[in-house]
Protein backbone atom coordinates (compact mmCIF):
# COMPACT_ATOMS: atom_id res chain seq x y z
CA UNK A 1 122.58 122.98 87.65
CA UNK A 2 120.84 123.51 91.34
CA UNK A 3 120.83 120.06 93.56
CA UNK A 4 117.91 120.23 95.23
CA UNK A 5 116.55 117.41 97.81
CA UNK A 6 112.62 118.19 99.48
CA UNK A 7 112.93 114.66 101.58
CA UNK A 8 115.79 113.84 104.31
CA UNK A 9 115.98 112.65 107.70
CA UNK A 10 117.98 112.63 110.74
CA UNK A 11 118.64 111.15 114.25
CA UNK A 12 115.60 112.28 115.48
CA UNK A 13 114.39 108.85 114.77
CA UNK A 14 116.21 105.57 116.16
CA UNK A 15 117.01 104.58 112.70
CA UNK A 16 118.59 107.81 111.05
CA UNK A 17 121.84 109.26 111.98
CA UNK A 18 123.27 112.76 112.36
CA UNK A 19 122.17 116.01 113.96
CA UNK A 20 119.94 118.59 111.96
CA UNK A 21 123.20 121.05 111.83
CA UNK A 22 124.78 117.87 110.34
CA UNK A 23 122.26 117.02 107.42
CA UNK A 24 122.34 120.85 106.53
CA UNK A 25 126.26 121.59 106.60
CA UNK A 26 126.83 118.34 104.16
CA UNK A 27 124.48 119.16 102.01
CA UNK A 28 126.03 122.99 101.70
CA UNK A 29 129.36 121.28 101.03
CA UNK A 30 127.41 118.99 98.15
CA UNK A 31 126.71 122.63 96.66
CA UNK A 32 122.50 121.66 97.24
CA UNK A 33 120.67 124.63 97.00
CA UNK A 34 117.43 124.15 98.53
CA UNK A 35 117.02 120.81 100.94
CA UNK A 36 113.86 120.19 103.03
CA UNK A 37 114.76 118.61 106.26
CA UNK A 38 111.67 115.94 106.65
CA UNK A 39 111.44 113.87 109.81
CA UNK A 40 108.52 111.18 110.12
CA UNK A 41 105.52 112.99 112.34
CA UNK A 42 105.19 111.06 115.27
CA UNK A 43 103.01 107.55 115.45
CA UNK A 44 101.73 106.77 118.63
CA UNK A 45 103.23 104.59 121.08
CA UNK A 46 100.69 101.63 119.92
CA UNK A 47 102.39 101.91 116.11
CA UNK A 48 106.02 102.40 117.77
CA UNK A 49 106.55 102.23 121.20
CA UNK A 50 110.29 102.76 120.59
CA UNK A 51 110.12 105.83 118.66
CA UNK A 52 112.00 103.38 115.99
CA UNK A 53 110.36 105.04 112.85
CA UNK A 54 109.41 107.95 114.01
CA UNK A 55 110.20 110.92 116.13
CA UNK A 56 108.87 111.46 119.59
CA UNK A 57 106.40 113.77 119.95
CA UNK A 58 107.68 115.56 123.19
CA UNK A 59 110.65 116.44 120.46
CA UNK A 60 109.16 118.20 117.71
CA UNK A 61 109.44 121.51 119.08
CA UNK A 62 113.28 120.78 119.47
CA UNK A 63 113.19 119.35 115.86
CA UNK A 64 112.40 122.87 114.50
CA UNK A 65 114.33 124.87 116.35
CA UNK A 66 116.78 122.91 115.25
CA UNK A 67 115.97 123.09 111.56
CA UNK A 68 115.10 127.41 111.88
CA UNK A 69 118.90 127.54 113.76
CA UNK A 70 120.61 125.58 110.35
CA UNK A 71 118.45 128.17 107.97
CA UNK A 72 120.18 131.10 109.76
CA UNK A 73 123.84 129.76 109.85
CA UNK A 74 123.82 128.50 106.11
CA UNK A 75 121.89 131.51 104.65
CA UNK A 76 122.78 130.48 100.77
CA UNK A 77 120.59 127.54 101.46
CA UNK A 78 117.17 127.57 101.61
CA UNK A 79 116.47 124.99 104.30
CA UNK A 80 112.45 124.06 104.52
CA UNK A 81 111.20 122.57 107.81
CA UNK A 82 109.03 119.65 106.83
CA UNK A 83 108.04 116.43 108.12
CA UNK A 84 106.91 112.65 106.78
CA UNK A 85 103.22 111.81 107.67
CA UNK A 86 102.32 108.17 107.69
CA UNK A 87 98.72 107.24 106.05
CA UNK A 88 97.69 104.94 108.73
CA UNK A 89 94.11 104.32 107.65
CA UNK A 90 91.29 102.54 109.21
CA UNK A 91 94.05 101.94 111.78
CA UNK A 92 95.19 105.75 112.46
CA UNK A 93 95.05 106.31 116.50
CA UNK A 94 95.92 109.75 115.75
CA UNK A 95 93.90 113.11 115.74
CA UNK A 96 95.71 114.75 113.43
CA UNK A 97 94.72 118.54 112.83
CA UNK A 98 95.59 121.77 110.48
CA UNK A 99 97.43 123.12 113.63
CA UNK A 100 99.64 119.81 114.25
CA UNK A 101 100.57 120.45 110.84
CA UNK A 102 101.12 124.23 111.30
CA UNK A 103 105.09 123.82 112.37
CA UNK A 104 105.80 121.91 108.64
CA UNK A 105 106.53 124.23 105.16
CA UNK A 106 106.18 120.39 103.34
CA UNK A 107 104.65 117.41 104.33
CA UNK A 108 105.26 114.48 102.53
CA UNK A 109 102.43 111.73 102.45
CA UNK A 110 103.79 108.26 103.26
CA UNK A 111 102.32 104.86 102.44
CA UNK A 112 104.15 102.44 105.10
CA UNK A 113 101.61 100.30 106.34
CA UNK A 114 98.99 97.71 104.57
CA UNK A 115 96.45 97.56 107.24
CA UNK A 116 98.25 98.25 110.17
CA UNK A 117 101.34 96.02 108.54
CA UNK A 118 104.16 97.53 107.61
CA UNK A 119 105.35 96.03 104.32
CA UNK A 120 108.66 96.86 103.81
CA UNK A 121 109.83 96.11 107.15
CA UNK A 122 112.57 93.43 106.11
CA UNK A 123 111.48 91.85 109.65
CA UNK A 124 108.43 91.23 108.29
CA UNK A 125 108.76 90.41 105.00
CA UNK A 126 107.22 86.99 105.17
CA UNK A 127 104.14 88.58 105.12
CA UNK A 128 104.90 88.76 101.29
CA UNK A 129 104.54 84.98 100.91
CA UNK A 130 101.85 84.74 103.01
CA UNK A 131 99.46 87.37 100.91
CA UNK A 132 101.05 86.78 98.04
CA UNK A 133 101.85 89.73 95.48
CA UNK A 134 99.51 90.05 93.41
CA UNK A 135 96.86 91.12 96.43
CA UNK A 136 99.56 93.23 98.38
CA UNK A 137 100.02 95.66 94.63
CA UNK A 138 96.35 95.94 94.49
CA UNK A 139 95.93 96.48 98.36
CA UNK A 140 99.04 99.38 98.14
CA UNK A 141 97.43 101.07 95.50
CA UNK A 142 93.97 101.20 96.93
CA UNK A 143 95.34 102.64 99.72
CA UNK A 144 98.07 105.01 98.20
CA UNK A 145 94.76 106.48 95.80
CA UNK A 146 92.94 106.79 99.45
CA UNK A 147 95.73 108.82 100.53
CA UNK A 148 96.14 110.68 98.00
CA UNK A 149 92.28 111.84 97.72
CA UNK A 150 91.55 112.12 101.25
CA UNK A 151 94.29 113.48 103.39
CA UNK A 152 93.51 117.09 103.88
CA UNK A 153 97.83 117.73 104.49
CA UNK A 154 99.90 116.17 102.05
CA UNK A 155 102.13 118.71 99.80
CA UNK A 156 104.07 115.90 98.17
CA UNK A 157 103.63 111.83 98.17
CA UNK A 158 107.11 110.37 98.85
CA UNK A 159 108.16 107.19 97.22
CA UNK A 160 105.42 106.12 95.37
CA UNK A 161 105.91 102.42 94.66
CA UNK A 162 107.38 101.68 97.77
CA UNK A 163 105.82 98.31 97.14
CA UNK A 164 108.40 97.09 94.67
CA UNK A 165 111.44 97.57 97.23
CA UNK A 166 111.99 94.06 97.75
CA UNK A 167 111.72 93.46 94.02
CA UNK A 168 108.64 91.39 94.14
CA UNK A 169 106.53 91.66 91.53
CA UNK A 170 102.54 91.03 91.12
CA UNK A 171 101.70 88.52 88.20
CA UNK A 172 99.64 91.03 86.16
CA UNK A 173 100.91 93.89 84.45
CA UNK A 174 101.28 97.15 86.69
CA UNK A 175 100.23 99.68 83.85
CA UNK A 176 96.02 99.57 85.28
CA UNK A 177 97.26 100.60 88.44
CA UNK A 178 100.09 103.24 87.37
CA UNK A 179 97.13 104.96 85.47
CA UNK A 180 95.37 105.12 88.77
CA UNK A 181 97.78 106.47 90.83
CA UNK A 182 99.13 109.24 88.46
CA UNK A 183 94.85 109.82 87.88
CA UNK A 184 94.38 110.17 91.83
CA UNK A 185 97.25 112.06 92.21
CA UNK A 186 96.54 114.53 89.22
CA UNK A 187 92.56 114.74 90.75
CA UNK A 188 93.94 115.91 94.31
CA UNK A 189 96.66 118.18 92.76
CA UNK A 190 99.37 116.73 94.60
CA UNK A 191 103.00 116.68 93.73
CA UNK A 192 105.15 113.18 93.82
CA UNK A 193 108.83 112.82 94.35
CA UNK A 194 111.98 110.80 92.30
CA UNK A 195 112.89 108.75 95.57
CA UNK A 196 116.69 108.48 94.91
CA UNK A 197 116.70 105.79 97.57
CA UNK A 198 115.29 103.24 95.65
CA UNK A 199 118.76 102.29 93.90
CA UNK A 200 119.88 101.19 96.52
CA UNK A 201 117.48 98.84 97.60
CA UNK A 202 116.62 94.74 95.96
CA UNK A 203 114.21 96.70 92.93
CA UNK A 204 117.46 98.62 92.07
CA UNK A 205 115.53 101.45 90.68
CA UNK A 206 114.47 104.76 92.28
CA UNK A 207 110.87 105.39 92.97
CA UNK A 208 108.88 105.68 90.94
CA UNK A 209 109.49 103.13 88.17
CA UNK A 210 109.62 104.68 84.87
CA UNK A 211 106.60 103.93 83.48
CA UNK A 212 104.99 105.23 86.61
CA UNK A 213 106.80 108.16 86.84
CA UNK A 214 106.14 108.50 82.62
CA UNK A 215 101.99 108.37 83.47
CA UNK A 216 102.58 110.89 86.58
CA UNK A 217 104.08 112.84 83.85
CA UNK A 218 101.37 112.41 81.30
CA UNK A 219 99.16 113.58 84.06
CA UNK A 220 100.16 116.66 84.91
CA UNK A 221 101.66 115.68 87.75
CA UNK A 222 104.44 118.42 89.29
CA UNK A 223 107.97 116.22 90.24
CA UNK A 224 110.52 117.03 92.91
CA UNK A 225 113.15 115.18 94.13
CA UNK A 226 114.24 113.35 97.28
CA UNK A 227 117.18 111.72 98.35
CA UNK A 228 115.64 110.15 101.52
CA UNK A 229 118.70 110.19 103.15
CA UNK A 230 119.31 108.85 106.56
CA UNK A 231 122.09 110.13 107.36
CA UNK A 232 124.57 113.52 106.16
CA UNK A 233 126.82 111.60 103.82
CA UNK A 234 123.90 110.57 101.65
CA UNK A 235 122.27 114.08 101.57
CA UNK A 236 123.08 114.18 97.79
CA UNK A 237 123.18 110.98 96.60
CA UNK A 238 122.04 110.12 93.34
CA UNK A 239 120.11 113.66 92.39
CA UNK A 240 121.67 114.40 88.58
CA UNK A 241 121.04 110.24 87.82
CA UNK A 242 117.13 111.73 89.16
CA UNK A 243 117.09 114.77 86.81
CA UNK A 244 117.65 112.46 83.82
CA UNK A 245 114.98 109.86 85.14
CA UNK A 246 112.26 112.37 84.83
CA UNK A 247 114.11 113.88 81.70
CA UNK A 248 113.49 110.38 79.97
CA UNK A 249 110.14 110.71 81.20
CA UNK A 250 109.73 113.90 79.78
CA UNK A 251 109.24 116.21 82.46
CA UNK A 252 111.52 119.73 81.19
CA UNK A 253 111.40 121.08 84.55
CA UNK A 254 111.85 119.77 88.11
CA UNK A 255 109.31 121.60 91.18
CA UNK A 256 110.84 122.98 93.90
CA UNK A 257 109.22 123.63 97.20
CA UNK A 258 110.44 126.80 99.26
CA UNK A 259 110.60 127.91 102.76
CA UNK A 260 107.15 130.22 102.61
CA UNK A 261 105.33 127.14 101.05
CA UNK A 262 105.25 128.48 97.36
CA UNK A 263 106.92 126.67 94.68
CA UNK A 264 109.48 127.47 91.69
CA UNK A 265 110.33 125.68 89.04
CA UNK A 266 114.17 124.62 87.81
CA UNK A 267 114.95 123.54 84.35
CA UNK A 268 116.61 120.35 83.38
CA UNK A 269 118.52 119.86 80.41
């Protein structure tokens, strides 16, 4: 069966590793057959002065060329040139338009921040007990459902209960707001992602949780998968234990971005 990954990143950032030409030659030697290379957009110097999460925006021009030179020396891999946009808010400084976004095949929507606080930050993950869990799982969802529903770019939303990365858990039951999200997302006819990542995080489970990823499913909602890797040796990791995650959930086929922005669909089981 095709390995496929839509969400990966590089050392374009200060905390990913590896060259474009890197990413893309590992994951031709993992035998993937389609892999979107997805750096996070820029954030302004206010949101991360060190270009620490996010690229520089002097570099993005470099950043594709980079990507369109990889396509041409691995031709039996289609390589998509895509990016990771942060929802920022009430607190986005940026003026994002359709031409900013022009460059990308895929952008993934990202839900980092909780009002200009970036919740899983492990340097800041006192923040947790100060809030408490139960309001930060209500306050991520609002927002995620805002994202969602209102961005005008997002192709695919990456990771979508980033919130449970540390393994801390709201008192209440998460099923109201799973129904939400996979409503929202259904509504805005977005896509979501199996976020291989998450295994190896505290929650020990990729995003999304089951049960989310089982009312995404109910839905309607089309499923791709990401490995979020950060560097070339994880390009692959963990994609056939994501098939048969969204198998169980009982999605029969997994959707596939490509290069001219379309989509095709790839069978499991």
């Amino acid at each position: 069966m095709e390995l496929v990954t839509t969400h990966t990143h590089t050392g374009f950032t200060n905390h990913g590793h590896g060259s474009v030409a890197e990413l893309v030659q590992a994951a031709a030697d993992a035998g993937v057959s389609t892999i979107a290379v997805t750096e996070h957009y820029p954030l302004t110097r206010a949101v991360d002065p060190a270009n620490y999460v996010s690229m520089a925006s002097e570099r993005v021009g470099e950043y594709c060329a980079d990507i369109e030179q990889a396509a041409k020396g691995h031709p039996s891999v289609e390589v998509i040139c895509g990016c990771e946009l942060d929802w920022l808010g009430e607190q986005e400084d940026r003026s994002l338009s359709a031409r900013d976004m022009e460059p990308f095949s895929l952008v993934l929507g990202s839900v980092h921040f909780i009002d200009g606080w970036p919740f899983d930050d492990p340097a800041q993950r006192g923040f947790w007990d100060e809030a408490g869990a139960d309001y930060i799982w209500n306050r991520y969802a609002d927002i995620w459902c805002r994202a969602v529903t209102e961005s005008p770019f997002f192709h695919v939303m990456a990771h979508p209960d980033l919130a449970k990365k540390f393994a801390i858990y709201p008192s209440f039951d998460l099923g109201r707001l799973y129904e939400r999200m996979a409503e929202a997302c259904a509504s805005a006819g977005r896509m979501i992602e199996v976020n291989t990542s998450g295994a190896t995080y505290a929650c020990r489970e990729m995003f999304p949780a089951p049960k989310l990823l089982e009312a995404f499913r109910r839905a309607g909602v089309p499923c791709t998968v990401g490995t979020d890797a950060h560097e070339p040796a994880h390009v692959a990791r963990g994609i056939r234990d994501a098939y048969r995650l969204m198998f169980d959930a009982g999605y029969r086929t997994v959707t596939v971005p490509t290069r001219d922005g379309d989509r095709r669909e790839l069978a499991l089981g």
